[in-house]
C-alpha atoms as a PDB file:
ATOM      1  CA  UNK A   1       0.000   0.000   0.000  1.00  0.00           C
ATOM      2  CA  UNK A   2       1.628   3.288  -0.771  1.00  0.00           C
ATOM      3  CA  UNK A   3       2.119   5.897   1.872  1.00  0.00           C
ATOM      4  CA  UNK A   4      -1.453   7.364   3.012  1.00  0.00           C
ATOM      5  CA  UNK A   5      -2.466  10.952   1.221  1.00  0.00           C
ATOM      6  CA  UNK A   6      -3.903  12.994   3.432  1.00  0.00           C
ATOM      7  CA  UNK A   7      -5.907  15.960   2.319  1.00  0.00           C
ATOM      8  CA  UNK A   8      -4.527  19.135   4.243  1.00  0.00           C
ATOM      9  CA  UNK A   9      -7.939  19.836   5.456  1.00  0.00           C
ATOM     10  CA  UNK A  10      -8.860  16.908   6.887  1.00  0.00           C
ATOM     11  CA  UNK A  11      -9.091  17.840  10.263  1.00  0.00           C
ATOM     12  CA  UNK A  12     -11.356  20.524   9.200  1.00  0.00           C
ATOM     13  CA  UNK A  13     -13.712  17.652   7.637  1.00  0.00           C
ATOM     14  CA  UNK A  14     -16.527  17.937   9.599  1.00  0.00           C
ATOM     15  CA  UNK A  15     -18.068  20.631   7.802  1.00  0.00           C
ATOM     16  CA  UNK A  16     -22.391  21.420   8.894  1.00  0.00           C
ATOM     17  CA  UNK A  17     -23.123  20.558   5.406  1.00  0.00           C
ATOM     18  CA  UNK A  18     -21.175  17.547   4.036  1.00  0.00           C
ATOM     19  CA  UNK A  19     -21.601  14.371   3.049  1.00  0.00           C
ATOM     20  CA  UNK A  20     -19.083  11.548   3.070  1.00  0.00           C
ATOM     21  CA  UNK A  21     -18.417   8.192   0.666  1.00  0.00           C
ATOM     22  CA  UNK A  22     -15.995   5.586   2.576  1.00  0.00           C
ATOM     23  CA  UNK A  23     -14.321   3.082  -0.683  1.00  0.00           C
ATOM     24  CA  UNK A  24     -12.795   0.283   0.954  1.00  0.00           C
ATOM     25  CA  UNK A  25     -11.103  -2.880  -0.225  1.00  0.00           C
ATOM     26  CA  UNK A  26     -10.754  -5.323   2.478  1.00  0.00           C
ATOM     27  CA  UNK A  27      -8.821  -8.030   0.619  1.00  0.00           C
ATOM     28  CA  UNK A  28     -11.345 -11.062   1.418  1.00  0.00           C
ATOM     29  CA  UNK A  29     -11.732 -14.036  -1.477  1.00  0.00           C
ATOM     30  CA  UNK A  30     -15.189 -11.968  -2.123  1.00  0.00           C
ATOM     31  CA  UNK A  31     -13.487  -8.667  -3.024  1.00  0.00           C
ATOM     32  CA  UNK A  32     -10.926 -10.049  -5.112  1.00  0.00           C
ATOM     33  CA  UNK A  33     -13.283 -12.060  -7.281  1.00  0.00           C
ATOM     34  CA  UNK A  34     -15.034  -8.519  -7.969  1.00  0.00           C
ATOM     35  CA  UNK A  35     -11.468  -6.417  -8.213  1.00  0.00           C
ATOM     36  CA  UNK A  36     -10.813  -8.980 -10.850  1.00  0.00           C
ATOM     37  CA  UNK A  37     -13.239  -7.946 -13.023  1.00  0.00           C
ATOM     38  CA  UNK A  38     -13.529  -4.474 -12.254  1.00  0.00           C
ATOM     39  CA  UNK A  39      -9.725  -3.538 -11.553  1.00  0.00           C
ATOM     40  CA  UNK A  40     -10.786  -0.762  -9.492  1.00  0.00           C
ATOM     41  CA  UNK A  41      -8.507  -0.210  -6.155  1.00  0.00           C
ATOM     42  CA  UNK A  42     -11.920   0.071  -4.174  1.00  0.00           C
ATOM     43  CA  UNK A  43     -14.735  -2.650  -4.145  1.00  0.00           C
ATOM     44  CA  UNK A  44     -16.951  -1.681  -1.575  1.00  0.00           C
ATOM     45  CA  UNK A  45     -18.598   1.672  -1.126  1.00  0.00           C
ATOM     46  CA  UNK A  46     -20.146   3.514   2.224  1.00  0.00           C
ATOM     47  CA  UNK A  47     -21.868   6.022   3.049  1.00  0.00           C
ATOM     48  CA  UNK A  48     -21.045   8.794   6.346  1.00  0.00           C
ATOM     49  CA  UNK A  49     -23.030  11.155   8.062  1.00  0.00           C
ATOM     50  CA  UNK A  50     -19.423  12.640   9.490  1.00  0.00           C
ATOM     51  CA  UNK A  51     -16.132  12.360   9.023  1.00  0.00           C
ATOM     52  CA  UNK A  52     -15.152  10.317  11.730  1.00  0.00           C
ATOM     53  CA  UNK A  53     -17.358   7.770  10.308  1.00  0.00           C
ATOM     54  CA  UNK A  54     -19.373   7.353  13.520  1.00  0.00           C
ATOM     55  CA  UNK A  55     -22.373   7.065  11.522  1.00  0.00           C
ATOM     56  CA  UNK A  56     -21.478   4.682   8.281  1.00  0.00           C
ATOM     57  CA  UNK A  57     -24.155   2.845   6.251  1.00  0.00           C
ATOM     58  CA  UNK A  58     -24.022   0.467   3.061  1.00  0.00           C
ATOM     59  CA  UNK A  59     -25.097  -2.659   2.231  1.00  0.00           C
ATOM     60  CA  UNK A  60     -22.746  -5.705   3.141  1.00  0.00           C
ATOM     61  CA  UNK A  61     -22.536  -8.298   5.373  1.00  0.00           C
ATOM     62  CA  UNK A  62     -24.472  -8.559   8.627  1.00  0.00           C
ATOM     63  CA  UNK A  63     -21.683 -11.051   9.877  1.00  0.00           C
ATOM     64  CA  UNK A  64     -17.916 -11.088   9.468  1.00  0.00           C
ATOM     65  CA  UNK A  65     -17.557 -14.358   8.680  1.00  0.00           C
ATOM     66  CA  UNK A  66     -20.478 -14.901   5.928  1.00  0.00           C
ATOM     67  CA  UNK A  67     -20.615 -13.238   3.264  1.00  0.00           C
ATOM     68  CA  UNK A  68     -23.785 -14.644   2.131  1.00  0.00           C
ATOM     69  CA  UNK A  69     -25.333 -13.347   5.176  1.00  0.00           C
ATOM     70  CA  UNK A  70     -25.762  -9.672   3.718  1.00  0.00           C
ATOM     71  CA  UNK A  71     -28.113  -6.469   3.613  1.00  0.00           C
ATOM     72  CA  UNK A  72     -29.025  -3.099   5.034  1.00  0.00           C
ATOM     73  CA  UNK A  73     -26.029  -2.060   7.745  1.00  0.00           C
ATOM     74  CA  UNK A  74     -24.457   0.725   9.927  1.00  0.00           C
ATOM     75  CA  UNK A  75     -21.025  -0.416   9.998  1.00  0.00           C
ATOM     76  CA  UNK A  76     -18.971   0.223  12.805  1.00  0.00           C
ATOM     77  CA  UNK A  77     -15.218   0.400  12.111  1.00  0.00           C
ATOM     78  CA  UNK A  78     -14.038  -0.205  15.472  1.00  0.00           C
ATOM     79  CA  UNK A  79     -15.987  -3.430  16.444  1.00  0.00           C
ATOM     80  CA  UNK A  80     -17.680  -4.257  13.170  1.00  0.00           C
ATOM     81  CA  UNK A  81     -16.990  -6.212   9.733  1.00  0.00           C
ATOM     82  CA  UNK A  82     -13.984  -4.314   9.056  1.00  0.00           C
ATOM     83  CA  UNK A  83     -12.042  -4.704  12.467  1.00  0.00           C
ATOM     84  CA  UNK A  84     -11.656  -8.094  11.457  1.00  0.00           C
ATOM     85  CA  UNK A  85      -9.770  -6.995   8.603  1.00  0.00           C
ATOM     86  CA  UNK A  86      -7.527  -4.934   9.719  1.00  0.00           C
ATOM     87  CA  UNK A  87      -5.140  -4.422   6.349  1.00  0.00           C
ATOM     88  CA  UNK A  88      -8.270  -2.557   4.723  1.00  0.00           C
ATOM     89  CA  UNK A  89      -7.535   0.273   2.557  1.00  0.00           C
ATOM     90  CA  UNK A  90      -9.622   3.300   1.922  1.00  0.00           C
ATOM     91  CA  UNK A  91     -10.437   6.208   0.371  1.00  0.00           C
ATOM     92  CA  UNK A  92     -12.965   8.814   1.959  1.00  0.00           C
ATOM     93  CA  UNK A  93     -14.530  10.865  -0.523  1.00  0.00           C
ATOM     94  CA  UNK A  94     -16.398  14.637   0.476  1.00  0.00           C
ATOM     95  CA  UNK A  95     -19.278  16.358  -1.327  1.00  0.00           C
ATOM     96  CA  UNK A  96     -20.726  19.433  -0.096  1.00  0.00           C
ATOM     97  CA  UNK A  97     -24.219  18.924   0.889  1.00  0.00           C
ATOM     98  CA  UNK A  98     -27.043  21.581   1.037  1.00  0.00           C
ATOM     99  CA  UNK A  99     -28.759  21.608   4.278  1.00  0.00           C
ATOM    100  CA  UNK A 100     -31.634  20.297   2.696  1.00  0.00           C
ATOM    101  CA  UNK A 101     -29.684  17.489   1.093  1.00  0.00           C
ATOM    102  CA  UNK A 102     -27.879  16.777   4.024  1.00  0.00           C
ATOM    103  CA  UNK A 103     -31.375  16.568   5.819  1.00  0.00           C
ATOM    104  CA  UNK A 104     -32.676  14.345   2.832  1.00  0.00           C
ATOM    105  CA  UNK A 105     -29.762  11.801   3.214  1.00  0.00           C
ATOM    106  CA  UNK A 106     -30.827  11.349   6.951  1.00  0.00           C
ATOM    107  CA  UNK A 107     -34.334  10.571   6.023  1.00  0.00           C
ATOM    108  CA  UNK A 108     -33.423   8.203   3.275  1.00  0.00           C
ATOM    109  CA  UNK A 109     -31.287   6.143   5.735  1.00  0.00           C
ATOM    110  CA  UNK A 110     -34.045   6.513   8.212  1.00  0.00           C
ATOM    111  CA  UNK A 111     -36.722   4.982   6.203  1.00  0.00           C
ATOM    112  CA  UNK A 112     -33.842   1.811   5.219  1.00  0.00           C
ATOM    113  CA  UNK A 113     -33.195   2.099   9.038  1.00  0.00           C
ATOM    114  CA  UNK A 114     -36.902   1.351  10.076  1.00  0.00           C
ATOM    115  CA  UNK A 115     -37.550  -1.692   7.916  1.00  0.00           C
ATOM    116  CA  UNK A 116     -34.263  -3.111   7.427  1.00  0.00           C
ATOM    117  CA  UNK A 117     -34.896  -6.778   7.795  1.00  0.00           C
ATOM    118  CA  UNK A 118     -36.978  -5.921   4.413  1.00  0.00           C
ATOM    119  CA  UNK A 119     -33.509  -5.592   2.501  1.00  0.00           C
ATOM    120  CA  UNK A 120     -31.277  -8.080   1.199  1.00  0.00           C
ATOM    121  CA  UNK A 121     -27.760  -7.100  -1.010  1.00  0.00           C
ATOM    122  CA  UNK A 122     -28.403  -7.774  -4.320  1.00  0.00           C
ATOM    123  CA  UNK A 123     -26.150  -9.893  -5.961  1.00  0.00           C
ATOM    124  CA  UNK A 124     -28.648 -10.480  -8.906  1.00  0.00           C
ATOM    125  CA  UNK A 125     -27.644  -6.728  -9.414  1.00  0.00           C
ATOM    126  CA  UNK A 126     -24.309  -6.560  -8.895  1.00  0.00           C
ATOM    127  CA  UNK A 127     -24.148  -9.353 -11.963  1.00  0.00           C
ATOM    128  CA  UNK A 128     -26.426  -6.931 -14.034  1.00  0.00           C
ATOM    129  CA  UNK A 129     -23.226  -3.986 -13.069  1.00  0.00           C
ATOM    130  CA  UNK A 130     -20.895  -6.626 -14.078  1.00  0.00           C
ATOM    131  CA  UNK A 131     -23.487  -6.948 -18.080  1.00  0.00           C
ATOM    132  CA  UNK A 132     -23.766  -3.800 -17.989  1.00  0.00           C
ATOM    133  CA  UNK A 133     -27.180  -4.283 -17.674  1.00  0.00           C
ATOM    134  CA  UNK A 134     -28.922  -2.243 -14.503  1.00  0.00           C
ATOM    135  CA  UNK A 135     -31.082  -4.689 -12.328  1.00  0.00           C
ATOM    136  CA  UNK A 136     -33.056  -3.273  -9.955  1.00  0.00           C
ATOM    137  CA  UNK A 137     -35.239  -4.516  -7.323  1.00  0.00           C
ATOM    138  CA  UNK A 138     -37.391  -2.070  -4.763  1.00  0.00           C
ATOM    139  CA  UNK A 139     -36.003  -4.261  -1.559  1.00  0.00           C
ATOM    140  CA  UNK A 140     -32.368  -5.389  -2.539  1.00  0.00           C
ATOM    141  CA  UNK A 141     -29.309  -2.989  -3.298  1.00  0.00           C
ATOM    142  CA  UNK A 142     -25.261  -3.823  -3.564  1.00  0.00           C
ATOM    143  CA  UNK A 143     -23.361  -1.148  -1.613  1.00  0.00           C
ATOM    144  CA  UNK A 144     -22.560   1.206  -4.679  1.00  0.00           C
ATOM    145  CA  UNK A 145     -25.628   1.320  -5.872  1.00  0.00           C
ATOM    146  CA  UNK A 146     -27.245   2.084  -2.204  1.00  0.00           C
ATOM    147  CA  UNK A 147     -25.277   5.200  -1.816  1.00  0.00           C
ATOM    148  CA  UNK A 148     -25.542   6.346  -5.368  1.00  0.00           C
ATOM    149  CA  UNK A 149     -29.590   5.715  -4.813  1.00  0.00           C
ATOM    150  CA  UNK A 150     -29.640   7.639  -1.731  1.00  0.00           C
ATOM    151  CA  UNK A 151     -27.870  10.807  -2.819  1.00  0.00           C
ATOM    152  CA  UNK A 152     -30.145  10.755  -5.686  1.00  0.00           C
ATOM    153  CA  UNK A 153     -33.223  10.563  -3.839  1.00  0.00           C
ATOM    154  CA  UNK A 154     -31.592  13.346  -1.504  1.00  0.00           C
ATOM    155  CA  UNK A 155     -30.962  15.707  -4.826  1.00  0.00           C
ATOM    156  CA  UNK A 156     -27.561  15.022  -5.979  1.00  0.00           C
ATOM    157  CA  UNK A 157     -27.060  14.807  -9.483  1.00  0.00           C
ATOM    158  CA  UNK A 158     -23.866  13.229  -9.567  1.00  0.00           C
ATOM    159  CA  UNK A 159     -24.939  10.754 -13.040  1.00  0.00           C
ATOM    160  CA  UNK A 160     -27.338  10.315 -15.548  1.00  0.00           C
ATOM    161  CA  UNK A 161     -27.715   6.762 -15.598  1.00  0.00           C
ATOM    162  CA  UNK A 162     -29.073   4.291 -13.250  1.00  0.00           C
ATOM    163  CA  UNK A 163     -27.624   3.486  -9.612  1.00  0.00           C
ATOM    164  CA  UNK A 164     -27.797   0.112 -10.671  1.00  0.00           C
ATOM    165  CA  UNK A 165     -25.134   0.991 -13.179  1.00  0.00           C
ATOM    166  CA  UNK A 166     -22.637   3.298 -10.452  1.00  0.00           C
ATOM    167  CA  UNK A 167     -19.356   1.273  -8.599  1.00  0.00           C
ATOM    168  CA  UNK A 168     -17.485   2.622  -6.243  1.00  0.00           C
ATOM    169  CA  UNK A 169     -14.926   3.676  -8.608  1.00  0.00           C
ATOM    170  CA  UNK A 170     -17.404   5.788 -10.065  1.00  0.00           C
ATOM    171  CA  UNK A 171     -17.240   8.101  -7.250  1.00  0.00           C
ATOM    172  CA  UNK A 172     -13.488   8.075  -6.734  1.00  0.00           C
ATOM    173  CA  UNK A 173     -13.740   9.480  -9.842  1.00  0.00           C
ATOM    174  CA  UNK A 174     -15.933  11.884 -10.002  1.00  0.00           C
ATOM    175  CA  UNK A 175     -15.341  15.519 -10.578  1.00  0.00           C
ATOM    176  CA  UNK A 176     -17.658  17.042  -7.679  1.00  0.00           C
ATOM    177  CA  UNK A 177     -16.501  15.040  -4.669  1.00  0.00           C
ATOM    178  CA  UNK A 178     -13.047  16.084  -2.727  1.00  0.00           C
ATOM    179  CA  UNK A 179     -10.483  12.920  -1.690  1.00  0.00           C
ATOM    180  CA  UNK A 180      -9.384  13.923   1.990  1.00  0.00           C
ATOM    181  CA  UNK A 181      -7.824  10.805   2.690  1.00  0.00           C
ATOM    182  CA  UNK A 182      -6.622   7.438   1.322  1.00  0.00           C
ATOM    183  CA  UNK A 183      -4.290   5.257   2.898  1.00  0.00           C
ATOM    184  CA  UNK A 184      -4.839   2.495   5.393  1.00  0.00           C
ATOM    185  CA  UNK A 185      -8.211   2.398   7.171  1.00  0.00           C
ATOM    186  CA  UNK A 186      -6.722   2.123  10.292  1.00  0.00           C
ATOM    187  CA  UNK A 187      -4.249   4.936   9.819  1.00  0.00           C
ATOM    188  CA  UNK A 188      -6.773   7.743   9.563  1.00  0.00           C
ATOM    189  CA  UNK A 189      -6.282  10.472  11.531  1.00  0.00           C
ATOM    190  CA  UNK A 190     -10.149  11.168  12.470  1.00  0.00           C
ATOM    191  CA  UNK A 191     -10.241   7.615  14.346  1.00  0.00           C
ATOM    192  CA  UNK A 192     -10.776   7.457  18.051  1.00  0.00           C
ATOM    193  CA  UNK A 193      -6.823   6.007  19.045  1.00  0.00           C
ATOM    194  CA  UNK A 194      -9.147   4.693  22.541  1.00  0.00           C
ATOM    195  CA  UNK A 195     -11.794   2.848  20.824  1.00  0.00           C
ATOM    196  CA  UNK A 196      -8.962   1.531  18.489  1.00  0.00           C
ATOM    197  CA  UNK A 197      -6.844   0.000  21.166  1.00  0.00           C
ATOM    198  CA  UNK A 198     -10.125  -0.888  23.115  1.00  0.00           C
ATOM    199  CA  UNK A 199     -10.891  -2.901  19.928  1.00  0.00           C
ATOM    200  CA  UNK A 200      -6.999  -4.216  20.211  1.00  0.00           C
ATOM    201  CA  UNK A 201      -7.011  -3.086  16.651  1.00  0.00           C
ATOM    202  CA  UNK A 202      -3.547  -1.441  16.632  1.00  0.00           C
ATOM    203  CA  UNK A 203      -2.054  -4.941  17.489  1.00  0.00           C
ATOM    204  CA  UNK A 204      -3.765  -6.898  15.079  1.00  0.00           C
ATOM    205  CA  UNK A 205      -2.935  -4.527  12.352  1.00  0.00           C
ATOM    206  CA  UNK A 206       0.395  -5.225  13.399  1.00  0.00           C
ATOM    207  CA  UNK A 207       0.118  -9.458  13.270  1.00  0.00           C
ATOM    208  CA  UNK A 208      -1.907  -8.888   9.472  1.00  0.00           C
ATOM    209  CA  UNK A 209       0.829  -6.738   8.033  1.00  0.00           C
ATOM    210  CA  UNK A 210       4.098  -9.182   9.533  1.00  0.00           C
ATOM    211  CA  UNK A 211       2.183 -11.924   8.043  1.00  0.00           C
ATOM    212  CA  UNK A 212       1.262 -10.577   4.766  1.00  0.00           C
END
């Protein structure tokens, strides 16, 4: 992994109005079999209410250790899916947000919030991505295409083409959101160092990168 890039502001991140897009790639057999046919750097797309990314959302697995066992979640970085992979890489995106759209983002996640056992990930749709060939199903999302769907819905108009149709590379490269970090997850500067070592995530960062 190549040394972390960190955006000069980032410690100003947590603007009023902004809203954030966490790309990750945690390395797992799943991940690769996508990078391999995207080639993207990033596989798996997030969504942040802040920068610290105390409140993260996306559509993944409920468990760490099934991948099969996926839908609607709030991820939690310290204790969650991803602090069992501790050699993730990231990029975390910005886009200014209207207080209006800021306010519509909340709702959207609200109303996934409230019936989430309703949702399922989609992999029907991610194979329609893959065709090039948008699939889409009222109660099942993959992650890209949940946080591409909920910024529309909350007035962004980031593409004119389906959410079905957006990866996360999409937004790495888009022209209206701001990179203020990418590096290792675990070496962001915005993470809580207590919750991190409360996790015992510093040492087992430590074991994954001796071993790999």
């Amino acid at each position: 992994m190549p040394a972390a890039r960190i955006h000069s502001h980032v410690h100003e991140a947590s603007r009023e109005h902004s809203i954030y897009v966490l790309l990750t790639d945690t390395g797992t057999l799943f991940t690769k079999l996508i990078k391999g046919f995207t080639g993207a750097p990033y596989n798996h797309a997030s969504i942040a209410l802040d920068a610290g990314l105390n409140e993260l959302y996306s559509f993944g697995r409920k468990t760490a250790n099934n991948p099969l066992f996926a839908g609607f979640v709030r991820e939690d970085v310290y204790t969650g899916t991803f602090a069992h992979y501790p050699a993730t890489s990231c990029a975390l995106l910005r886009l200014e947000a209207t207080p209006e759209q800021r306010q519509a983002v909340k709702e959207v996640i609200s109303r996934f919030q409230q019936s989430s056992e309703n949702y399922h990930y989609h992999l029907l749709g991610l194979l329609g991505f893959l065709l090039k060939r948008p699939i889409e199903s009222d109660h099942a999302y993959f992650c890209s295409q949940f946080v591409a769907d909920t910024l529309r819905q909350s007035g962004f108009e980031l593409w004119d083409r389906s959410p079905a149709l957006i990866s996360p590379d999409d937004f790495l490269r888009h022209g209206s959101v701001e990179i203020l970090y990418e590096g290792d997850l675990y070496d962001y500067p915005l993470l809580d160092e207590f919750r991190l070592r409360q996790a015992n995530i510093y040492q087992t960062r430590t074991v994954a990168r001796y071993v790999s």
